[in-house]
PDB file of N, CA and C in Angstrom:
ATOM      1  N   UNK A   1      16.434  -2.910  56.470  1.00  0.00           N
ATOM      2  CA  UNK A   1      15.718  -3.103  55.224  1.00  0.00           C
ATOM      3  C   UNK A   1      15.226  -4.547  55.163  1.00  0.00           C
ATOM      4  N   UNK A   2      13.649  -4.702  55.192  1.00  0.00           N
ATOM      5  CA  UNK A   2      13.344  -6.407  54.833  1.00  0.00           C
ATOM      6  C   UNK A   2      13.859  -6.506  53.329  1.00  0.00           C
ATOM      7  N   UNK A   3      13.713  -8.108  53.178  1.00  0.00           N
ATOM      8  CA  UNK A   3      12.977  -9.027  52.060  1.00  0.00           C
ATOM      9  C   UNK A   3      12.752  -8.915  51.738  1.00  0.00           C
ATOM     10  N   UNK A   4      12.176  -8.819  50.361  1.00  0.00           N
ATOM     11  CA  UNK A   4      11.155  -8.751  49.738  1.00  0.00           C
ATOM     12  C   UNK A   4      10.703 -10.454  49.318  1.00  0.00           C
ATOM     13  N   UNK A   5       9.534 -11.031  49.203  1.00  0.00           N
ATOM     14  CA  UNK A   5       9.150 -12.137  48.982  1.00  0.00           C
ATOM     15  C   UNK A   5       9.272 -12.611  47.231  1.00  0.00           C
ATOM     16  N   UNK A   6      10.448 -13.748  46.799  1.00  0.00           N
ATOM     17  CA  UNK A   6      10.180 -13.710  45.172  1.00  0.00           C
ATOM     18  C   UNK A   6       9.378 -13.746  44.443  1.00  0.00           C
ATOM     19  N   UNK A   7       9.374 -13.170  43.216  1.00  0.00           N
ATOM     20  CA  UNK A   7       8.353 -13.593  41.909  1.00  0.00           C
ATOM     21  C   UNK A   7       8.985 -13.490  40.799  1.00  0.00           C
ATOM     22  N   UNK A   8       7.450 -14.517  40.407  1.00  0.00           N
ATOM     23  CA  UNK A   8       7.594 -14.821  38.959  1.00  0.00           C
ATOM     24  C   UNK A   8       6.155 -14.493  38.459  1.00  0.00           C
ATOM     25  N   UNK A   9       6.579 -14.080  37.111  1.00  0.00           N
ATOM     26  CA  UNK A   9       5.403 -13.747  36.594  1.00  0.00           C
ATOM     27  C   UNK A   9       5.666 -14.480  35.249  1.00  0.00           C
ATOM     28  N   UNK A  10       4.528 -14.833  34.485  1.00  0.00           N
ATOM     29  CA  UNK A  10       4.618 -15.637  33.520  1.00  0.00           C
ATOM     30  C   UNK A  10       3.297 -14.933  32.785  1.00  0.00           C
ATOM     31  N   UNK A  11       3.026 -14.867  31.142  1.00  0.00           N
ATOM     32  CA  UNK A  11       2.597 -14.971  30.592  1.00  0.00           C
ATOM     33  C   UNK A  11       2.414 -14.885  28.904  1.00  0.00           C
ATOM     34  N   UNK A  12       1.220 -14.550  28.319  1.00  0.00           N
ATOM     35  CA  UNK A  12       1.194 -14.620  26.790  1.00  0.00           C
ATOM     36  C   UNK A  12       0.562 -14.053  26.638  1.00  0.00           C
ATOM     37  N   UNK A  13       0.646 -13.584  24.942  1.00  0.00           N
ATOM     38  CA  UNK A  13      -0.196 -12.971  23.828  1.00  0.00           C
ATOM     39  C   UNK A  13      -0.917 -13.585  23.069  1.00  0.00           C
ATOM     40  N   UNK A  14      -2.181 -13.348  22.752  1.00  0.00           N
ATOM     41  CA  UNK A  14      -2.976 -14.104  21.855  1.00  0.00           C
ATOM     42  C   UNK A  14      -3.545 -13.096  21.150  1.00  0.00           C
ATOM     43  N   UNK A  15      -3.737 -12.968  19.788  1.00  0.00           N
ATOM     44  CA  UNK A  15      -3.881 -12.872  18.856  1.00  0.00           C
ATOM     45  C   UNK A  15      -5.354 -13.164  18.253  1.00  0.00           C
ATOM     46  N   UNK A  16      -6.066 -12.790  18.348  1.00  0.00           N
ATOM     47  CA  UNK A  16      -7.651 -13.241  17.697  1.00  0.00           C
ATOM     48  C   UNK A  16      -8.309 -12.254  16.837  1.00  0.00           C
ATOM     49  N   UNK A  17      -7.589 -11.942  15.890  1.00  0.00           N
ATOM     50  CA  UNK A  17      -7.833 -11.237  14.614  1.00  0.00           C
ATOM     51  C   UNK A  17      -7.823  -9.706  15.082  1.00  0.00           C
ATOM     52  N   UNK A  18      -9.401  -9.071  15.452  1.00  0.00           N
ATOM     53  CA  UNK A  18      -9.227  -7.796  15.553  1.00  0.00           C
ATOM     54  C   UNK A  18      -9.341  -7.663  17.302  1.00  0.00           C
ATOM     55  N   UNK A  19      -9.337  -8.478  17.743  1.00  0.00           N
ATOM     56  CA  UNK A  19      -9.072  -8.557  19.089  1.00  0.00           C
ATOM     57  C   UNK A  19      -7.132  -9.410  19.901  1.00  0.00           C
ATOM     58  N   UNK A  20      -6.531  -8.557  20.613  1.00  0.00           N
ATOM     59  CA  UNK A  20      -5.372  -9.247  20.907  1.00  0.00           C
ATOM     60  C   UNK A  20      -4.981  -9.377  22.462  1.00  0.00           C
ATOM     61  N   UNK A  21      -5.230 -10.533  23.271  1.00  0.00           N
ATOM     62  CA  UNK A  21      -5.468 -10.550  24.530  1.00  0.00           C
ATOM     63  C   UNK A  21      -4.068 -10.957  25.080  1.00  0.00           C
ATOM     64  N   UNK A  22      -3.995 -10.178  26.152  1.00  0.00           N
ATOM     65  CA  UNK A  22      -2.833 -10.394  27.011  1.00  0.00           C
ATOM     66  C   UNK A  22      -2.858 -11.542  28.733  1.00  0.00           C
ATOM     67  N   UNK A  23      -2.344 -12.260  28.867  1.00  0.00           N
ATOM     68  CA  UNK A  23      -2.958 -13.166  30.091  1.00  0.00           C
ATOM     69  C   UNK A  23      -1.666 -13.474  30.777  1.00  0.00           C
ATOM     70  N   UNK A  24      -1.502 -13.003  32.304  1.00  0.00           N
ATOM     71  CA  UNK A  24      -0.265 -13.170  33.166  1.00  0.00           C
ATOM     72  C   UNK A  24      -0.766 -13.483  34.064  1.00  0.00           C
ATOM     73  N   UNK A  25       0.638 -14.036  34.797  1.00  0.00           N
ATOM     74  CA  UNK A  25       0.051 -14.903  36.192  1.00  0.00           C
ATOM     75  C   UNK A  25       1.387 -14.177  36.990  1.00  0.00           C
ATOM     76  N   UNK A  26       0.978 -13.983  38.565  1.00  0.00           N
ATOM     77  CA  UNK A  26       1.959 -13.786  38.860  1.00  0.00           C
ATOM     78  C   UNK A  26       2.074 -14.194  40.000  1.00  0.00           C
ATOM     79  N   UNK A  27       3.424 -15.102  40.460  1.00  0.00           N
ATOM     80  CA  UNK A  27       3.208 -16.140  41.355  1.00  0.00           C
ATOM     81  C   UNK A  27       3.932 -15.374  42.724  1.00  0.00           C
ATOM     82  N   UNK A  28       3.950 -15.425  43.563  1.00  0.00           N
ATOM     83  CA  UNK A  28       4.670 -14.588  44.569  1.00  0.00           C
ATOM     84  C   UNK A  28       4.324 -15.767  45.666  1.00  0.00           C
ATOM     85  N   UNK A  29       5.839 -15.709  47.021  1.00  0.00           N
ATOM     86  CA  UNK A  29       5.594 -16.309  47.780  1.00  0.00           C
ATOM     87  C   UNK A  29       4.969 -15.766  49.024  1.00  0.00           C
ATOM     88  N   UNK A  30       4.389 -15.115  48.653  1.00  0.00           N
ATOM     89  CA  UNK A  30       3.261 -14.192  50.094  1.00  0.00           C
ATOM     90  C   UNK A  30       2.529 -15.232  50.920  1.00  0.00           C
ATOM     91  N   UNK A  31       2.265 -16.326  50.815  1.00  0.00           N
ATOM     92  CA  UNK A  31       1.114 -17.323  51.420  1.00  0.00           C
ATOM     93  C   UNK A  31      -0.184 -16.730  51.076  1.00  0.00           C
ATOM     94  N   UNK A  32      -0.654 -15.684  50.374  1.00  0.00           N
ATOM     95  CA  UNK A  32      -2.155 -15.905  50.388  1.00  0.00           C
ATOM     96  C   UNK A  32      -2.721 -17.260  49.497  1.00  0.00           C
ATOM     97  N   UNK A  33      -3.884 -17.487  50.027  1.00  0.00           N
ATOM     98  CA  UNK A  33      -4.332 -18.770  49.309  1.00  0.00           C
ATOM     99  C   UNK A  33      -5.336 -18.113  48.342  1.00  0.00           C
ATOM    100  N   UNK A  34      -5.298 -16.843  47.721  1.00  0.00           N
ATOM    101  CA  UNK A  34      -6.333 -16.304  46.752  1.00  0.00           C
ATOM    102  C   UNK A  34      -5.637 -16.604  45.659  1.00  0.00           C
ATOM    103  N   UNK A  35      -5.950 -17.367  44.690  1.00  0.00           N
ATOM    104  CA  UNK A  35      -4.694 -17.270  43.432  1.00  0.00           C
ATOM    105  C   UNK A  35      -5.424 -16.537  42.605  1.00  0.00           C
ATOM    106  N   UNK A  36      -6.876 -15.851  42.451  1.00  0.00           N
ATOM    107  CA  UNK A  36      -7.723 -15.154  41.463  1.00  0.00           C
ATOM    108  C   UNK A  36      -6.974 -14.075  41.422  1.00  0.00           C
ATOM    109  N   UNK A  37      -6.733 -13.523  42.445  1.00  0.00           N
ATOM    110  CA  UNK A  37      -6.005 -12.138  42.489  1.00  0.00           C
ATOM    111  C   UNK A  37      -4.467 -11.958  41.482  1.00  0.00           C
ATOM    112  N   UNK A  38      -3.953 -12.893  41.535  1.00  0.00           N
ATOM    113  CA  UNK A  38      -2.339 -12.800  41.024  1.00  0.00           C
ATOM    114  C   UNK A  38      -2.868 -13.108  39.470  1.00  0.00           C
ATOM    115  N   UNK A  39      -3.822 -13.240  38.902  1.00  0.00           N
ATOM    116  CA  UNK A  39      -3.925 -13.173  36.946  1.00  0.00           C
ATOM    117  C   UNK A  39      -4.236 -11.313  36.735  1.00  0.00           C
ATOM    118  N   UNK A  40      -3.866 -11.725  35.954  1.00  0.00           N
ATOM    119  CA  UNK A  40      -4.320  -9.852  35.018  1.00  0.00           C
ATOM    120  C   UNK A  40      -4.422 -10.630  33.337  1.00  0.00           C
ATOM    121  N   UNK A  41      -5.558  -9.527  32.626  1.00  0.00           N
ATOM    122  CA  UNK A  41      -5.878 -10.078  31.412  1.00  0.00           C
ATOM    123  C   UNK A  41      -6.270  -8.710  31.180  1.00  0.00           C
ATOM    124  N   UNK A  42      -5.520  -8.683  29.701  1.00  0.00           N
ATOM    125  CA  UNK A  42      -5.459  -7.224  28.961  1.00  0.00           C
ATOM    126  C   UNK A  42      -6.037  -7.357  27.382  1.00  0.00           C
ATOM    127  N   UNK A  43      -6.766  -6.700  27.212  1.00  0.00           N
ATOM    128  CA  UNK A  43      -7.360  -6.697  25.811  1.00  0.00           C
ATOM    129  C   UNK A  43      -7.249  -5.325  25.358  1.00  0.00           C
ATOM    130  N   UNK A  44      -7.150  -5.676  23.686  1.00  0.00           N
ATOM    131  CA  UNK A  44      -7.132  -4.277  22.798  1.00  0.00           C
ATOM    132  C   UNK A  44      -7.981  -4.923  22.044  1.00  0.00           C
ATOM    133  N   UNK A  45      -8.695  -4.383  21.036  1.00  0.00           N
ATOM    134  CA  UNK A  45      -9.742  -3.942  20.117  1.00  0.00           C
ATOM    135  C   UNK A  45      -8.738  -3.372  19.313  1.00  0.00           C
ATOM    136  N   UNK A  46      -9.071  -4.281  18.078  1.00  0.00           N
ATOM    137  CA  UNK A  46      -8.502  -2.765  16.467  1.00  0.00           C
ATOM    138  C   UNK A  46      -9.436  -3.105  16.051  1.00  0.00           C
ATOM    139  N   UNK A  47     -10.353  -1.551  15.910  1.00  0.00           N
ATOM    140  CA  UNK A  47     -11.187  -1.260  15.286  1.00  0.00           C
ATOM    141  C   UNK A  47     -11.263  -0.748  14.412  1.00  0.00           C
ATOM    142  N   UNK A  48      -9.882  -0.454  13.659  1.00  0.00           N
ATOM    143  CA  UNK A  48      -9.936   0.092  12.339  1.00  0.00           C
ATOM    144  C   UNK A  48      -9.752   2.088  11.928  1.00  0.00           C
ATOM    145  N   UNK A  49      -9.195   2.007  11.235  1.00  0.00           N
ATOM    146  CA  UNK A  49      -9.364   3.421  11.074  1.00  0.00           C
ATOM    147  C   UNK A  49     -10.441   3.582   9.756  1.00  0.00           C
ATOM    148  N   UNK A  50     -11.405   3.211   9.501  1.00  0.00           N
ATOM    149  CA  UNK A  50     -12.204   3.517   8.439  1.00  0.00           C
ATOM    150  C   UNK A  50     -11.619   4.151   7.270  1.00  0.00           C
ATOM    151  N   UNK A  51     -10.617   3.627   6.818  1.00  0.00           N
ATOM    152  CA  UNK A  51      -9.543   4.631   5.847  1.00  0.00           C
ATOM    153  C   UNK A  51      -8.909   5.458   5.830  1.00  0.00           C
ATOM    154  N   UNK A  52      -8.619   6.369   7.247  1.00  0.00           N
ATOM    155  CA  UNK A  52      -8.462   7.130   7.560  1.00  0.00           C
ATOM    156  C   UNK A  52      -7.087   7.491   6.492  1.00  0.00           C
ATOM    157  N   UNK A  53      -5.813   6.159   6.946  1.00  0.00           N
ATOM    158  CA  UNK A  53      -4.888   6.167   6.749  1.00  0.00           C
ATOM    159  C   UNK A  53      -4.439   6.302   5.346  1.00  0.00           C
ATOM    160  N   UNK A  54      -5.669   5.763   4.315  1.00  0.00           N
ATOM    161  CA  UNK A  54      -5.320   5.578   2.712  1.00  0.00           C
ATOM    162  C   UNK A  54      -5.790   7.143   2.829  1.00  0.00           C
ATOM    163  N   UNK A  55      -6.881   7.320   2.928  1.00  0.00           N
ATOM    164  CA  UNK A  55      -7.190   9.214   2.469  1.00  0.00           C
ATOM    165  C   UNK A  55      -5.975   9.548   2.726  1.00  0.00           C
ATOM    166  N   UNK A  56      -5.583   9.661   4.123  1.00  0.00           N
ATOM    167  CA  UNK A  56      -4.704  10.961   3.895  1.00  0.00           C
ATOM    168  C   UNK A  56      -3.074  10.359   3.142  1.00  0.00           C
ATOM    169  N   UNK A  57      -3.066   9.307   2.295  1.00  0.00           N
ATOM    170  CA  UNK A  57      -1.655   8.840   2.044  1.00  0.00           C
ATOM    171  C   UNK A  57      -2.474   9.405   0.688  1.00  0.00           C
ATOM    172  N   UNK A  58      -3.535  10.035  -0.168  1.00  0.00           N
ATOM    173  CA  UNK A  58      -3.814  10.160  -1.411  1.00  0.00           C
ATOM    174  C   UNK A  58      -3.678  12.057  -1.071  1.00  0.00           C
ATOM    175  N   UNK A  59      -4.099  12.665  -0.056  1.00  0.00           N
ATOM    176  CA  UNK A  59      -4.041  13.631  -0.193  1.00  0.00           C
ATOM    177  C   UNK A  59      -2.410  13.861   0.120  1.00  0.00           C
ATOM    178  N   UNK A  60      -2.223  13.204   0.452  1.00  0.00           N
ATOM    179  CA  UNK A  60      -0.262  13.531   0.694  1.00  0.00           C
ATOM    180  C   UNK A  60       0.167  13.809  -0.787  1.00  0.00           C
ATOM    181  N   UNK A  61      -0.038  12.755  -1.913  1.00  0.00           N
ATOM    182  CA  UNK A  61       0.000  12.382  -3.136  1.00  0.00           C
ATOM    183  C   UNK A  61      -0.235  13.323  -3.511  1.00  0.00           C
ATOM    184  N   UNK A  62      -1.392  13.544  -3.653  1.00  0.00           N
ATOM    185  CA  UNK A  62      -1.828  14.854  -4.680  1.00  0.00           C
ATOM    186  C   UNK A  62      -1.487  16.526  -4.211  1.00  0.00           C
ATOM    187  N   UNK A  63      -1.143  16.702  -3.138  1.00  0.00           N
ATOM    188  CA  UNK A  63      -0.437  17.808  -2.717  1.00  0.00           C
ATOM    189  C   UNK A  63       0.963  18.010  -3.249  1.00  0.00           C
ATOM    190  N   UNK A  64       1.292  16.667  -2.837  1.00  0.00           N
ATOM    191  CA  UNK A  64       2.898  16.776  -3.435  1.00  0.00           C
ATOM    192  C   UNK A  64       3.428  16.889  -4.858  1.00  0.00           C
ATOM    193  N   UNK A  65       2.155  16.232  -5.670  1.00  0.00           N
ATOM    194  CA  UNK A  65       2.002  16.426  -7.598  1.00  0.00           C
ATOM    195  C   UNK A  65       1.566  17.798  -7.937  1.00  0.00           C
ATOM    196  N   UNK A  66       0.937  18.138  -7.018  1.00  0.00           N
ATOM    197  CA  UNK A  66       0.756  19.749  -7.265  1.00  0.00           C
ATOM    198  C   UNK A  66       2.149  20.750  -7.023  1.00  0.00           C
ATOM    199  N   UNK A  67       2.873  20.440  -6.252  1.00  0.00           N
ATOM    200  CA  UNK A  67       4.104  20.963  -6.123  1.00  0.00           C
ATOM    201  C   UNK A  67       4.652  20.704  -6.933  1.00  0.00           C
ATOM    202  N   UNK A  68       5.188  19.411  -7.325  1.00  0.00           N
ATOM    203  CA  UNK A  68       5.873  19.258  -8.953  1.00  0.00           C
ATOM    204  C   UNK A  68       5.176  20.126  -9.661  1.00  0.00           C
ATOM    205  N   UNK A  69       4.517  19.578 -10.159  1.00  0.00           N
ATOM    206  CA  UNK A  69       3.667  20.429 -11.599  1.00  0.00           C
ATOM    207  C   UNK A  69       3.796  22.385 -11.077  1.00  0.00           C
ATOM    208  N   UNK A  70       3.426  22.880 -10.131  1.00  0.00           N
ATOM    209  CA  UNK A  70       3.714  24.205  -9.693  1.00  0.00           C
ATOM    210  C   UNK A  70       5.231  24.483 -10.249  1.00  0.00           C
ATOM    211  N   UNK A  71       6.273  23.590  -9.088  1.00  0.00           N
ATOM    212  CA  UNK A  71       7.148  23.782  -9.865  1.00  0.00           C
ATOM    213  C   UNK A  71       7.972  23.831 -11.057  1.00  0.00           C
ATOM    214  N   UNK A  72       7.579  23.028 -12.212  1.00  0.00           N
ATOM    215  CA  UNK A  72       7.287  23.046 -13.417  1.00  0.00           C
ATOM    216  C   UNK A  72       6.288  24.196 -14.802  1.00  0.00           C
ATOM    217  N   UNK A  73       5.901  25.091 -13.391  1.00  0.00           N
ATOM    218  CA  UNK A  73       5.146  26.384 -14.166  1.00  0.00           C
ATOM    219  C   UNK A  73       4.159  25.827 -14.890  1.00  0.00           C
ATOM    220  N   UNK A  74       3.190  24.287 -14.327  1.00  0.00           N
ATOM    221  CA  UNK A  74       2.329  23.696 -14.707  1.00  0.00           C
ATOM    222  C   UNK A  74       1.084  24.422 -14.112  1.00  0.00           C
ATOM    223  N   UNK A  75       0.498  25.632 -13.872  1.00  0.00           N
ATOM    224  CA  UNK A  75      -0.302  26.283 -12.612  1.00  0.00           C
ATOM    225  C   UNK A  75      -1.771  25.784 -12.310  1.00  0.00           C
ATOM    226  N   UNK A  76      -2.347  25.272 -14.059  1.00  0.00           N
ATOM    227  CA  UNK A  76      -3.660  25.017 -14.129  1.00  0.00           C
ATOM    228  C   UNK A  76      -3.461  23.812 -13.374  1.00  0.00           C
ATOM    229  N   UNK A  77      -2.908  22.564 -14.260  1.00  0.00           N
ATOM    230  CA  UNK A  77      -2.672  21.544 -13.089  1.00  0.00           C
ATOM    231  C   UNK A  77      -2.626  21.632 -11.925  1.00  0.00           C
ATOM    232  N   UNK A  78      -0.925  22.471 -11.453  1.00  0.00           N
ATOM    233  CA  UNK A  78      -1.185  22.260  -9.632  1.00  0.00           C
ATOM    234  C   UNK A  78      -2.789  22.271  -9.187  1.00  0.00           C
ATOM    235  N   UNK A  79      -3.391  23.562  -9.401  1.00  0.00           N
ATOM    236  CA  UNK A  79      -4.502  24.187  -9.119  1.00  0.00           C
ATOM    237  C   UNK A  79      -5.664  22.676  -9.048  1.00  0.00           C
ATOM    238  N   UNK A  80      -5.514  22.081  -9.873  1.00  0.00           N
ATOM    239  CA  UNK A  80      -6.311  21.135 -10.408  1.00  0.00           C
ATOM    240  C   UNK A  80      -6.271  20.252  -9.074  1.00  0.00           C
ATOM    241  N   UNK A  81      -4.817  19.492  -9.230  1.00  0.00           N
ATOM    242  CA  UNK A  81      -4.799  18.536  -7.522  1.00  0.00           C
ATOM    243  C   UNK A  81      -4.583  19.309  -6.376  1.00  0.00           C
ATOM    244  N   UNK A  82      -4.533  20.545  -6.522  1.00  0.00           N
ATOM    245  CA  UNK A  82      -4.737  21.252  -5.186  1.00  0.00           C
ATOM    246  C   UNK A  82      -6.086  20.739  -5.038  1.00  0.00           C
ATOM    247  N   UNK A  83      -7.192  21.297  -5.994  1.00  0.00           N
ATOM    248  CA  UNK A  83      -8.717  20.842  -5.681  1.00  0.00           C
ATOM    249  C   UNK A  83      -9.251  19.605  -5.363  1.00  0.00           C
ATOM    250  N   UNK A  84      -8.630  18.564  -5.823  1.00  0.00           N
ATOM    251  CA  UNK A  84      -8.903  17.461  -5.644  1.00  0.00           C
ATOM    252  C   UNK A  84      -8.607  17.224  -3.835  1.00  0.00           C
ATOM    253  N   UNK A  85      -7.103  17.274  -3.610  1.00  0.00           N
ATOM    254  CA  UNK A  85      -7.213  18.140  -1.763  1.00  0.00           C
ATOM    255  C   UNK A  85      -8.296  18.132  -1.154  1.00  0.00           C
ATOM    256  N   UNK A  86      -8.640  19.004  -1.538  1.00  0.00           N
ATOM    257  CA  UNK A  86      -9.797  20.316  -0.723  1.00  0.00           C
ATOM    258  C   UNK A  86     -11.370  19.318  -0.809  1.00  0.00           C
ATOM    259  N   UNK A  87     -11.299  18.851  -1.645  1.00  0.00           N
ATOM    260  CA  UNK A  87     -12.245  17.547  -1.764  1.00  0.00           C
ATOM    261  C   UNK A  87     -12.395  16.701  -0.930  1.00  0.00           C
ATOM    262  N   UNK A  88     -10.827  16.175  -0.920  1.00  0.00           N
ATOM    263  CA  UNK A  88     -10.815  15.233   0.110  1.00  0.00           C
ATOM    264  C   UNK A  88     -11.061  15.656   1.577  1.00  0.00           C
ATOM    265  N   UNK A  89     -10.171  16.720   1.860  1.00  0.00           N
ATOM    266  CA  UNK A  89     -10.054  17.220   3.108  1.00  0.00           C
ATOM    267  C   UNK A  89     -10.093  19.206   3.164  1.00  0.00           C
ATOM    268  N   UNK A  90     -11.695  19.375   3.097  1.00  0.00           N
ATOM    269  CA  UNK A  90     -11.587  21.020   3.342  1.00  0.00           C
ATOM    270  C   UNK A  90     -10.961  21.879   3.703  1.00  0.00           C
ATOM    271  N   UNK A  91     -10.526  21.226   5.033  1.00  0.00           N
ATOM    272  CA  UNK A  91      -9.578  21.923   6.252  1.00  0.00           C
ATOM    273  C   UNK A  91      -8.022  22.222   5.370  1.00  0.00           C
ATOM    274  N   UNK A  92      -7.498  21.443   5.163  1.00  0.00           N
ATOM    275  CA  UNK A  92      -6.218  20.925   4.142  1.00  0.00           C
ATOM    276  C   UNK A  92      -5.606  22.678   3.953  1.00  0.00           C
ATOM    277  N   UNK A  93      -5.561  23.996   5.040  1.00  0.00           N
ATOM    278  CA  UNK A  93      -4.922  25.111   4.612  1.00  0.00           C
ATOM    279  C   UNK A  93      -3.871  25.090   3.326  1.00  0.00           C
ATOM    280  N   UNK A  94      -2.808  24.405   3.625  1.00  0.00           N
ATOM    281  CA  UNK A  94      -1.712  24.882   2.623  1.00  0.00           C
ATOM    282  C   UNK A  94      -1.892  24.353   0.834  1.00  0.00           C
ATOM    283  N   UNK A  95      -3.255  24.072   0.672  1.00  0.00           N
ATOM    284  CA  UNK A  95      -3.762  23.378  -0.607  1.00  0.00           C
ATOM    285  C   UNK A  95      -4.190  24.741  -0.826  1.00  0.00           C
ATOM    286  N   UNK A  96      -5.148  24.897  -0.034  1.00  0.00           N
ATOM    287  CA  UNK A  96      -6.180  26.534  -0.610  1.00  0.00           C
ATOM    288  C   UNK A  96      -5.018  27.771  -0.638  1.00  0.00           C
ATOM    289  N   UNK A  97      -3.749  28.104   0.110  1.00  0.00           N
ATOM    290  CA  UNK A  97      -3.066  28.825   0.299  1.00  0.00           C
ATOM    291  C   UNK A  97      -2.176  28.723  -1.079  1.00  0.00           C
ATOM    292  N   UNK A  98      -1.673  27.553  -1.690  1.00  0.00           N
ATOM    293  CA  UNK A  98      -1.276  27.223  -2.823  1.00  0.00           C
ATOM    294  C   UNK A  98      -1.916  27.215  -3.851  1.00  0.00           C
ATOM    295  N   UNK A  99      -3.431  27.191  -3.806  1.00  0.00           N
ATOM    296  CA  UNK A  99      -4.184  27.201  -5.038  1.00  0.00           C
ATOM    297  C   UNK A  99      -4.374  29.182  -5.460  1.00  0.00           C
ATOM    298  N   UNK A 100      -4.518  30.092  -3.913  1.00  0.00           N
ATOM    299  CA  UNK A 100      -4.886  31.032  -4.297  1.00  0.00           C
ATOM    300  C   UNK A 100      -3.366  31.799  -4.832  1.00  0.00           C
ATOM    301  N   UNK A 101      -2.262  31.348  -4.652  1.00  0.00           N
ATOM    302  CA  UNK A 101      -1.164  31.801  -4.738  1.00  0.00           C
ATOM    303  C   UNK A 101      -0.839  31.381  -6.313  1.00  0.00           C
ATOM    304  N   UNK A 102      -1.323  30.272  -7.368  1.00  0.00           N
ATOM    305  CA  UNK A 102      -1.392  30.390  -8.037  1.00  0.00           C
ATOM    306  C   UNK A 102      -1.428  30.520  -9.371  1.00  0.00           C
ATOM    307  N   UNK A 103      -3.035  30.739  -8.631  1.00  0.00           N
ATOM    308  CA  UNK A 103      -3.941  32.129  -9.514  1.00  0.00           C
ATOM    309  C   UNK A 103      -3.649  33.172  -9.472  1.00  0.00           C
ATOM    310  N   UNK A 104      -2.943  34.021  -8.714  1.00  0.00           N
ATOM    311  CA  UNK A 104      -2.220  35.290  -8.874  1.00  0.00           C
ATOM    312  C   UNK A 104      -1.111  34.843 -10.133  1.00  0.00           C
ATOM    313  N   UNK A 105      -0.049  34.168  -9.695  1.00  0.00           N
ATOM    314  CA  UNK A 105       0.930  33.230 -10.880  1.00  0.00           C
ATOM    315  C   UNK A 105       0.368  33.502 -11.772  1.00  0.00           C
ATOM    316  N   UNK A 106      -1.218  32.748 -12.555  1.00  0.00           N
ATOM    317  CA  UNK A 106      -1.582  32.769 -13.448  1.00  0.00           C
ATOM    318  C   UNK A 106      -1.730  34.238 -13.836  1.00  0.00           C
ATOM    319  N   UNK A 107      -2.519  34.994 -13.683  1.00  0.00           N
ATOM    320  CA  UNK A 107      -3.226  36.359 -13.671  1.00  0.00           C
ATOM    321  C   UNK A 107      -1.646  37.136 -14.240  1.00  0.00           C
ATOM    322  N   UNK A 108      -0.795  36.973 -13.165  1.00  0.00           N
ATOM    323  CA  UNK A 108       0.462  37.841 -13.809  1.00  0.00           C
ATOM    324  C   UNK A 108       0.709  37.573 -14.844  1.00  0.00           C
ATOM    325  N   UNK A 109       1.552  36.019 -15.013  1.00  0.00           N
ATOM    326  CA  UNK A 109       1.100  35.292 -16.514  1.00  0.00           C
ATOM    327  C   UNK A 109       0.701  35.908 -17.580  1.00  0.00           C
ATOM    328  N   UNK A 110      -0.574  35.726 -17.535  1.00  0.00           N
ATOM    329  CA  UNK A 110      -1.455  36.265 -18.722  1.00  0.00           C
ATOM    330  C   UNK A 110      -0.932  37.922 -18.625  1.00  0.00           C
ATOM    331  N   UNK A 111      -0.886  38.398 -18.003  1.00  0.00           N
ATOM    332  CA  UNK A 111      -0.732  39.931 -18.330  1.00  0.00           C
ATOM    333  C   UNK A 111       0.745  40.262 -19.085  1.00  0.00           C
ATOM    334  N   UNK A 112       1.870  39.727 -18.574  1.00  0.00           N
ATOM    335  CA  UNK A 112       2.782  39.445 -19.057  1.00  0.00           C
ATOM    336  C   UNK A 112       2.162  38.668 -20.892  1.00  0.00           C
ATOM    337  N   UNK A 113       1.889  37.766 -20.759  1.00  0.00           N
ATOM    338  CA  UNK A 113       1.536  37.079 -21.960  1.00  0.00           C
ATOM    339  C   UNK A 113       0.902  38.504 -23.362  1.00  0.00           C
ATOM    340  N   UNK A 114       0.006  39.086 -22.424  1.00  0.00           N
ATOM    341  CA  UNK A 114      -0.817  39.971 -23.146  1.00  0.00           C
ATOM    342  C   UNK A 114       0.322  41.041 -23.598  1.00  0.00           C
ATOM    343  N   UNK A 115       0.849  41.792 -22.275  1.00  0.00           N
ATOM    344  CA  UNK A 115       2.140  42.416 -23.224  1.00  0.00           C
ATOM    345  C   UNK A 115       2.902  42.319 -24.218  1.00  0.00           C
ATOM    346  N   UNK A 116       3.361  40.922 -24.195  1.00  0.00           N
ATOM    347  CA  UNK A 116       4.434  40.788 -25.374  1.00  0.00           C
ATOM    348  C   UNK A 116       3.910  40.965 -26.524  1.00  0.00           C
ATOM    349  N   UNK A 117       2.748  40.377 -26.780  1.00  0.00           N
ATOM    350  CA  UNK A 117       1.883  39.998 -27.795  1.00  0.00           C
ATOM    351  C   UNK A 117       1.422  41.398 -28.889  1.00  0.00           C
ATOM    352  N   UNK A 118       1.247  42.574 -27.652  1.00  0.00           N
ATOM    353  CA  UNK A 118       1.174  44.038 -27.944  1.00  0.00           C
ATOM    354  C   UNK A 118       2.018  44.615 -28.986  1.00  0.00           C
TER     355      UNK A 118
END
């Protein structure tokens, strides 16, 4: 089994707002006389999520107030920030699945309501 020849590698992070660059050196005793070769330099880009992250922390919100209030036999409400949901995000299944579920709630409701009243 050879040697292996030592190293060291050395470097830093820099920080330049929406850009964050990485810069290493790495020294090895190989004898080449290229020292260009032994740096590496790493960059990221944050480019932002265009809000991505607040939308969906409001539709989290209002899904979850619709569950209170649902659970509270509040139905028009839920129904209400269910829609607001569906606003935000169409796709959002378990908003529309909860809104049509209910409106059945309601519908029984009222029929019940209408009975007693009889």
């Amino acid at each position: 089994m050879e040697a292996d020849n030592p190293r060291i590698s050395v470097g830093t992070s820099v920080n330049l707002g929406t850009v964050d660059l990485d810069i290493n050196y790495n020294l090895d005793l190989s004898g080449e006389l290229n020292p260009v070769d032994k740096f590496s330099v790493q960059a990221r880009f944050d480019l932002g999520d265009s809000g991505r992250a607040a939308r969906q922390k409001q539709i989290d919100s209002l899904y979850s107030q619709g569950l209170v209030e649902y659970a509270n036999h509040n139905y028009q409400k839920a129904i209400d920030l269910w829609q607001q949901v569906l606003a935000l995000d169409p796709g959002y299944k378990p908003a529309a699945d909860y809104i049509a579920t209910a409106k059945k709630t309601l519908l029984l409701q009222q029929g019940l309501d209408n009975r007693s009243t009889q």
